[in-house]
C-alpha atoms as a PDB file:
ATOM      1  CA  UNK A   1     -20.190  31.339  91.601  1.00  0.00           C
ATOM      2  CA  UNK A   2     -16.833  30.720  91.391  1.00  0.00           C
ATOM      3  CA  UNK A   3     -15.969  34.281  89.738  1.00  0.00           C
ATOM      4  CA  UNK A   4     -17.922  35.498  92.896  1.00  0.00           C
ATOM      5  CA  UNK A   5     -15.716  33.705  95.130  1.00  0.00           C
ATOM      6  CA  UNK A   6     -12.294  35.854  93.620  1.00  0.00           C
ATOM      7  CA  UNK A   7     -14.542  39.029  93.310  1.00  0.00           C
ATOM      8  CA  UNK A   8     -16.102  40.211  96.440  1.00  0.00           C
ATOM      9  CA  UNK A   9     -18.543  42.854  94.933  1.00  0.00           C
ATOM     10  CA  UNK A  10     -19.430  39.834  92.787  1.00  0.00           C
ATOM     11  CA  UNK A  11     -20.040  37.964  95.625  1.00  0.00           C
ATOM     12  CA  UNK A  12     -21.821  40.905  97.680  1.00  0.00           C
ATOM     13  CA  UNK A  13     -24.019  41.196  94.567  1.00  0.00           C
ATOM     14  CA  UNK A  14     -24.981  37.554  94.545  1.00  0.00           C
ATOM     15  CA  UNK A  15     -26.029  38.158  98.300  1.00  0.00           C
ATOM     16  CA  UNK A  16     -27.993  40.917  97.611  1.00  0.00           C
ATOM     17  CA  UNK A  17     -29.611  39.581  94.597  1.00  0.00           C
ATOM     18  CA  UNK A  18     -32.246  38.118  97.465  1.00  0.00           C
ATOM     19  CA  UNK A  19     -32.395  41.328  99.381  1.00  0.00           C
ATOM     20  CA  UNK A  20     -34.297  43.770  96.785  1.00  0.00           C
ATOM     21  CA  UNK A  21     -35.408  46.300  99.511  1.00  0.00           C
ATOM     22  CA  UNK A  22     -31.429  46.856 100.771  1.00  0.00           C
ATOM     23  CA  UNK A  23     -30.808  46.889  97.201  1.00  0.00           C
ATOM     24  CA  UNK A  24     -33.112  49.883  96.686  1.00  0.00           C
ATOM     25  CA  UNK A  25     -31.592  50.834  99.728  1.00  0.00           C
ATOM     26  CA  UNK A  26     -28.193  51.325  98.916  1.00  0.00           C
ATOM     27  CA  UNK A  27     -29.010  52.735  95.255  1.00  0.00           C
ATOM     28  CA  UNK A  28     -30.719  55.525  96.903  1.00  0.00           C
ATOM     29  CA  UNK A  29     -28.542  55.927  99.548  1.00  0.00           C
ATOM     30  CA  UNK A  30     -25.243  56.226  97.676  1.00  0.00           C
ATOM     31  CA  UNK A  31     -25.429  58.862  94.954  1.00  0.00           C
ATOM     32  CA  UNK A  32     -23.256  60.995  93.662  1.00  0.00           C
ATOM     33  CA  UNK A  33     -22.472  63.846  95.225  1.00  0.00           C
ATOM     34  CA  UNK A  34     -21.928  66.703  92.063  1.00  0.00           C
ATOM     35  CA  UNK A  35     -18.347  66.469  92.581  1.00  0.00           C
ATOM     36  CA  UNK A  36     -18.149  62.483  91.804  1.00  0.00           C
ATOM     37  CA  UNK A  37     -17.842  60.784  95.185  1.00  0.00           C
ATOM     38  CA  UNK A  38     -20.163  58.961  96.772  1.00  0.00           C
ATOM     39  CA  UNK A  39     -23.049  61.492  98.784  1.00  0.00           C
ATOM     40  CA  UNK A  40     -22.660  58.419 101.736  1.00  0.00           C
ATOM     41  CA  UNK A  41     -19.199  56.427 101.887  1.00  0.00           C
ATOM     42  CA  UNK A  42     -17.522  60.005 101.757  1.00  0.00           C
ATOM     43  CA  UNK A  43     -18.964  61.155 105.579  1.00  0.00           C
ATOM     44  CA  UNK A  44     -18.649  59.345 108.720  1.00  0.00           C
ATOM     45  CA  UNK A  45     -16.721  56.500 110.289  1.00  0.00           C
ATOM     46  CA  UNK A  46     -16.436  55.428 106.051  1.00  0.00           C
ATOM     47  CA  UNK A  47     -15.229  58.792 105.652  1.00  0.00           C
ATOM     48  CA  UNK A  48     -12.656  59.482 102.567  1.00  0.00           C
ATOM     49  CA  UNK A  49     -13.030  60.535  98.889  1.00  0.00           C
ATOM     50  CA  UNK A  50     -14.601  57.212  97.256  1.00  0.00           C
ATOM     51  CA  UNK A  51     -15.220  58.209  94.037  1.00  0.00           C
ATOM     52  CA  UNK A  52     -19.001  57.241  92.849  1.00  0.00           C
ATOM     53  CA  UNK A  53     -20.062  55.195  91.548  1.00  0.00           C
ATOM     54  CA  UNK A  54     -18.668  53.351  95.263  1.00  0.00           C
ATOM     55  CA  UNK A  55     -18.285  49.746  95.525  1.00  0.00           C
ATOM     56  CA  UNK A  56     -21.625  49.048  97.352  1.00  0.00           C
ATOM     57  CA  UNK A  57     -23.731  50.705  94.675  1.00  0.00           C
ATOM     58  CA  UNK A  58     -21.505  48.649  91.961  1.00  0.00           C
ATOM     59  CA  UNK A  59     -23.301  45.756  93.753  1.00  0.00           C
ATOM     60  CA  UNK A  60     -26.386  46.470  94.311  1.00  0.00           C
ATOM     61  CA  UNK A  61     -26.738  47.747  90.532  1.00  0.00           C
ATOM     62  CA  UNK A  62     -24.724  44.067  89.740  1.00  0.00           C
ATOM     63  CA  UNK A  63     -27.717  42.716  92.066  1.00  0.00           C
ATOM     64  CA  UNK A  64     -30.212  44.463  89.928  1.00  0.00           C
ATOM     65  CA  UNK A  65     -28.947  43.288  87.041  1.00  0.00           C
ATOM     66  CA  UNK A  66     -28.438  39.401  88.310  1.00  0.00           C
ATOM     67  CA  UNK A  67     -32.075  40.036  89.078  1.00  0.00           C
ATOM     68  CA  UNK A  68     -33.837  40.504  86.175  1.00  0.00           C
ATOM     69  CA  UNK A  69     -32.420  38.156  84.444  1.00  0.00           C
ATOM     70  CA  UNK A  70     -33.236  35.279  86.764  1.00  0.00           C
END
């Protein structure tokens, strides 16, 4: 955990390791857009060109991954 502690999608991703339905959540939610920036963090108060893949679906695929091979 201590590579989580530097790295805080690392550590978001060991959070939401637990939390599979916000996982599906966010890799639903934040998709590319067809012009590679993320369909959610690019609109409202987040609003700005984050290019996709964003750093929430970085952890939540990272969460995925931590996840299956528990």
């Amino acid at each position: 955990m201590s590579g989580a502690k530097r790295d805080p999608i690392a550590a978001l991703a060991v959070f939401l390791t637990g939390q599979p339905t916000a996982v599906a959540r966010l890799l639903a939610d934040h998709v590319d857009d067809g012009r590679g920036y993320c369909r959610v963090c690019s609109v409202g108060a987040q609003r700005g060109n984050h290019t996709w893949p964003c750093s929430l679906h970085a952890a939540a695929t990272a969460a995925t991954h931590r996840r299956r091979s528990q």
